[in-house]
N, C-alpha and C. Protein backbone atom coordinates (compact mmCIF):
# COMPACT_ATOMS: atom_id res chain seq x y z
N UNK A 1 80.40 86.19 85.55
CA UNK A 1 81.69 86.72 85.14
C UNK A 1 82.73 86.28 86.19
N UNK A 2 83.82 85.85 85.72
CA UNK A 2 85.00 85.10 86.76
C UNK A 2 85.88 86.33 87.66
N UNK A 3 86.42 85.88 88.22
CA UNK A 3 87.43 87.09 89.08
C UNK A 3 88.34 87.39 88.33
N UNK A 4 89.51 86.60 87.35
CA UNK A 4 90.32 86.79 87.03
C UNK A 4 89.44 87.52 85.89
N UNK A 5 88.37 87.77 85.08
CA UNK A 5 88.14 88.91 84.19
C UNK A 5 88.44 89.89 84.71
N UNK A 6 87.50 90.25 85.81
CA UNK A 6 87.47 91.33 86.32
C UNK A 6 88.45 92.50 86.77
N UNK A 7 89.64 91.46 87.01
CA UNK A 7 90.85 91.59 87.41
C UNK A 7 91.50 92.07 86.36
N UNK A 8 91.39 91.54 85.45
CA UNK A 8 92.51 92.48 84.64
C UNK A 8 91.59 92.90 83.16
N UNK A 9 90.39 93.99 83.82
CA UNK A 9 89.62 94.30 83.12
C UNK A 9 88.59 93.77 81.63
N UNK A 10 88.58 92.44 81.94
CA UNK A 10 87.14 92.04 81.10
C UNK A 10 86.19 92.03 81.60
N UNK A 11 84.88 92.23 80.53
CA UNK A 11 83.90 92.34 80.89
C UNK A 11 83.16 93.59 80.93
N UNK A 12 83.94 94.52 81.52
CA UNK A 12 83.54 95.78 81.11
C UNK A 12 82.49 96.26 82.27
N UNK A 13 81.30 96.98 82.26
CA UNK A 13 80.68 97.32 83.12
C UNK A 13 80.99 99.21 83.73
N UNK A 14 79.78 99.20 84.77
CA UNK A 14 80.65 100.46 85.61
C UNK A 14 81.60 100.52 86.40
N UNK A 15 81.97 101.13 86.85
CA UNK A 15 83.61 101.13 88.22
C UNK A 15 82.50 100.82 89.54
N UNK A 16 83.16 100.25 90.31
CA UNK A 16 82.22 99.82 91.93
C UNK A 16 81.86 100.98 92.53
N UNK A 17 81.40 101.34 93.42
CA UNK A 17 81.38 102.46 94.35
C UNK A 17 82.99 102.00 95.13
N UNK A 18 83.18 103.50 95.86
CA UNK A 18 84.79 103.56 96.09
C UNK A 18 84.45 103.87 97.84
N UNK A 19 85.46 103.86 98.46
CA UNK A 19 84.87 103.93 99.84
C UNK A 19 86.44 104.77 100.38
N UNK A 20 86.21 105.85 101.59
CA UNK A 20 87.23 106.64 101.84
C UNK A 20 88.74 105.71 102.15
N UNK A 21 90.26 106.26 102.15
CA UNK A 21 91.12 105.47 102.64
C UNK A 21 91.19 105.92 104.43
N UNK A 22 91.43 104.59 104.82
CA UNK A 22 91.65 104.29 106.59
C UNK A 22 93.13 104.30 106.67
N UNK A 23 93.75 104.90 108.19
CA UNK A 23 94.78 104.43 108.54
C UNK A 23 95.16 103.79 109.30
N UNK A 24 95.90 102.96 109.61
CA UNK A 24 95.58 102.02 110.93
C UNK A 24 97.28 101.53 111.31
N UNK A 25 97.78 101.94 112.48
CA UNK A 25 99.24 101.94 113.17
C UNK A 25 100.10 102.22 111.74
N UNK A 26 100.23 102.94 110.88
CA UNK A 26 100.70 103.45 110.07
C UNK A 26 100.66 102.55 108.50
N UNK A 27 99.63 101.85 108.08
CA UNK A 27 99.43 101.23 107.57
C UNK A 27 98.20 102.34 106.26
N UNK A 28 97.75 102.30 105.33
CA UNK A 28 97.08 102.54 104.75
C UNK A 28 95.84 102.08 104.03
N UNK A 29 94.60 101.71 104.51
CA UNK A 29 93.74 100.38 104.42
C UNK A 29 93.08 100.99 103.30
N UNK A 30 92.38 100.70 102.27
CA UNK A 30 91.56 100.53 101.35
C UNK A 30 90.54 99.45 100.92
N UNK A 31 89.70 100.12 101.41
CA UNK A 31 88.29 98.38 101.37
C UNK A 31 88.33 98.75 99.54
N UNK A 32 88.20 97.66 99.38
CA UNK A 32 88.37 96.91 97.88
C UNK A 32 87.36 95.56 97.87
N UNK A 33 86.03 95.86 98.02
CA UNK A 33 85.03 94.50 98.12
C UNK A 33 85.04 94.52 96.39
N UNK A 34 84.82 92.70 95.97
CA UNK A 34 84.43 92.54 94.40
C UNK A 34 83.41 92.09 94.96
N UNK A 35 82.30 92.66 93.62
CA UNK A 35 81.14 92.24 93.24
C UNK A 35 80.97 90.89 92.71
N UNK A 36 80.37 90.47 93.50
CA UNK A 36 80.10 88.37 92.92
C UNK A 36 78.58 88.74 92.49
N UNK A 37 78.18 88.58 91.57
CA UNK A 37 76.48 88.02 91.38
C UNK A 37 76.09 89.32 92.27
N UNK A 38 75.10 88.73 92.96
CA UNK A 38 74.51 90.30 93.78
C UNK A 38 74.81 90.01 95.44
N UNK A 39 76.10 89.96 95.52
CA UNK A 39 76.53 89.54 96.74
C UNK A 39 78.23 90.68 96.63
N UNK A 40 78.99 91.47 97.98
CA UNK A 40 80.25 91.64 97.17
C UNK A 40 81.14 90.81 98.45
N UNK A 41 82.31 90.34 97.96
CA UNK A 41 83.16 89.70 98.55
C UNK A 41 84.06 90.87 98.96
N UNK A 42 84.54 90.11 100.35
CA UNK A 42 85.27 91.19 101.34
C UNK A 42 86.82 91.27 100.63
N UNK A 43 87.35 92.47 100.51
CA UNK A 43 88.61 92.56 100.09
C UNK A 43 89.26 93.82 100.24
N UNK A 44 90.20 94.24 100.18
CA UNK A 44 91.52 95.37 101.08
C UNK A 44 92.49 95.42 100.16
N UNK A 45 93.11 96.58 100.09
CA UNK A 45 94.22 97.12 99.45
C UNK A 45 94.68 97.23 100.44
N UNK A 46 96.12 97.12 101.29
CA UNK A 46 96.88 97.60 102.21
C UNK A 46 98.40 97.93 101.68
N UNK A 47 98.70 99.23 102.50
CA UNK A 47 99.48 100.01 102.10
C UNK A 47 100.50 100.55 102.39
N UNK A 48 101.86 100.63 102.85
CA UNK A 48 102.91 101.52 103.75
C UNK A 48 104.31 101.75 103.14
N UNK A 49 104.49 102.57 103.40
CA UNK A 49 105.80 103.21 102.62
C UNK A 49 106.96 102.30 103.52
N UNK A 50 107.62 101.84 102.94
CA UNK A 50 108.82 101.16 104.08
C UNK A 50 110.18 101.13 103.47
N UNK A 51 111.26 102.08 103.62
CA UNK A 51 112.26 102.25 103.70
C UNK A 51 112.43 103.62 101.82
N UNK A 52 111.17 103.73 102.09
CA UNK A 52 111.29 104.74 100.74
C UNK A 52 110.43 104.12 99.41
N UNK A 53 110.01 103.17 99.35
CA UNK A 53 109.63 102.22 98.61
C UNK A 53 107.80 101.87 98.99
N UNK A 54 106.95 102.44 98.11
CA UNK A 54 105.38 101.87 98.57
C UNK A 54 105.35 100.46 98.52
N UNK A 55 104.66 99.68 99.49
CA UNK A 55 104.46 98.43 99.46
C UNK A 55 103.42 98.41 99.40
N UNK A 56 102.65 97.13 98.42
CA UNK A 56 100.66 97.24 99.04
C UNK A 56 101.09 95.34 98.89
N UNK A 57 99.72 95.05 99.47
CA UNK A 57 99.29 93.66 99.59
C UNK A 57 97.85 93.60 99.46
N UNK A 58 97.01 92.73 98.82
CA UNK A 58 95.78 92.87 98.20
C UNK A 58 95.13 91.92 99.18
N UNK A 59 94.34 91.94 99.82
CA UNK A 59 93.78 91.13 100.77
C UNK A 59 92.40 90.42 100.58
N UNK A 60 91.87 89.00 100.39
CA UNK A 60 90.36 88.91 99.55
C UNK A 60 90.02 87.80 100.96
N UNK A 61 88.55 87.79 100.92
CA UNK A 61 88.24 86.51 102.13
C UNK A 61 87.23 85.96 101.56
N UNK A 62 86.26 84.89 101.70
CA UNK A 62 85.81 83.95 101.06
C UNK A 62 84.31 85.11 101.83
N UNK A 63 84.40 85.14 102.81
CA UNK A 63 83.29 85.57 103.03
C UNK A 63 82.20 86.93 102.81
N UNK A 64 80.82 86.80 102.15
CA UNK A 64 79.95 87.99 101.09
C UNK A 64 79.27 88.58 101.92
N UNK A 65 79.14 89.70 101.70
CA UNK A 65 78.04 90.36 102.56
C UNK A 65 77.16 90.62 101.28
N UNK A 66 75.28 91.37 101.32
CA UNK A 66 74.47 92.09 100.73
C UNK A 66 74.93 93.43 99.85
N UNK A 67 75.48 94.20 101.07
CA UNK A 67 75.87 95.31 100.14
C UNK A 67 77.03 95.70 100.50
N UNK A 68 77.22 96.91 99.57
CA UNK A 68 78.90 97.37 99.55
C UNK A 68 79.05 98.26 100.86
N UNK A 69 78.11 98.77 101.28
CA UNK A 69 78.85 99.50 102.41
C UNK A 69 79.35 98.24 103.75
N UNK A 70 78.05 97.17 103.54
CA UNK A 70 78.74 96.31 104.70
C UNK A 70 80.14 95.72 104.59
N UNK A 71 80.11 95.21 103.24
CA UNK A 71 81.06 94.60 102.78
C UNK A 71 82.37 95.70 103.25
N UNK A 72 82.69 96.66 103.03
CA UNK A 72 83.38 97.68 103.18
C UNK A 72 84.10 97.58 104.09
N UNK A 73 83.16 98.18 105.10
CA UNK A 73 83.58 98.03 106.49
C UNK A 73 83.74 96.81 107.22
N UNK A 74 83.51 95.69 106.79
CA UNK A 74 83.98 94.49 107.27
C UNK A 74 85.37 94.48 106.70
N UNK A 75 85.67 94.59 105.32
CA UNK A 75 86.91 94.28 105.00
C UNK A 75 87.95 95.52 105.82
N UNK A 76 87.17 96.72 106.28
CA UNK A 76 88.67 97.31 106.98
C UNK A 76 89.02 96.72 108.08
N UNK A 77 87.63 96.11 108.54
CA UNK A 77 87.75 95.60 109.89
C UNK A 77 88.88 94.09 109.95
N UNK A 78 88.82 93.62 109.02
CA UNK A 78 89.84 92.30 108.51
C UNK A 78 90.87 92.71 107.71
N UNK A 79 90.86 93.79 107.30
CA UNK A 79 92.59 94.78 106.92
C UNK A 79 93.51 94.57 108.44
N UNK A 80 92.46 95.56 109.48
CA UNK A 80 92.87 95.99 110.72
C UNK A 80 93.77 94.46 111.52
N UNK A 81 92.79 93.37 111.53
CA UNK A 81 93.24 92.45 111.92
C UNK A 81 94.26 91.30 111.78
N UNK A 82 94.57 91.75 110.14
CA UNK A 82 95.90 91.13 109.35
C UNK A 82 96.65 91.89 109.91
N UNK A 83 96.81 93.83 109.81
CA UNK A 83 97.73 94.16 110.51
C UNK A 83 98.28 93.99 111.55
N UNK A 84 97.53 94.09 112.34
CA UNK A 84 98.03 93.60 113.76
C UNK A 84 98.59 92.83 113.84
N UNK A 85 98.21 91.30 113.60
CA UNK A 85 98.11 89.73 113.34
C UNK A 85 99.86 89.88 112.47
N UNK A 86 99.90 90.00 111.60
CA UNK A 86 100.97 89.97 110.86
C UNK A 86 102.03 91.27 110.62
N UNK A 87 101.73 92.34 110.90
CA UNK A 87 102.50 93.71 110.57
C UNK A 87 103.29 93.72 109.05
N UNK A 88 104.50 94.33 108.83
CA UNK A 88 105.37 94.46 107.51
C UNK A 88 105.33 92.74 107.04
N UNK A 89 104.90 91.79 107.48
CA UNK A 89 104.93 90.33 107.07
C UNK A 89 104.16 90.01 105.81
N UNK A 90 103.25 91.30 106.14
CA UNK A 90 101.85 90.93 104.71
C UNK A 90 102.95 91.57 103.00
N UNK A 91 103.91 91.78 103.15
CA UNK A 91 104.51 92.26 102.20
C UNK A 91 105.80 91.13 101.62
N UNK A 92 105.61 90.19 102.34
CA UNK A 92 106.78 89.29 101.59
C UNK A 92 105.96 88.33 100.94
């Protein structure tokens, strides 16, 4: 099944497992791994209110872990590091 199904709901299936939201220097992280085959790819919702207005930026990396909890926590860990790395930049 391709990404862009998945993405805007084909295919069908169950919902992923969901994993708690992180905060990080006022940012709002959400691990968002997709399921490839039996592998899930690292990916992030990031989040911050800026000037009254929610902003998010969807964050995906080429690289799979085994399972979803690794996958998870790698992707907050590469949320964390865009933030830093880039700050309010990930929003233009």
């Amino acid at each position: 099944m391709s990404f862009l199904k998945k993405l805007f709901g084909g295919g069908g299936g169950s919902s992923p497992p969901s994993a708690p939201a992180e905060t990080h220097n006022g940012y709002t992280i959400y691990a968002e791994p997709v399921k490839e085959g039996s592998t899930w790819r690292i990916g992030a919702r990031i989040e911050k209110e800026i000037d009254g207005e929610l902003k998010s930026h969807f964050m995906m990396r080429a690289d799979t872990l085994q399972s979803f909890d690794e996958a998870a926590s790698a992707s907050v860990n590469k949320a964390r590091m865009l933030v830093d790395q880039q700050g309010d930049t990930i929003f233009r």
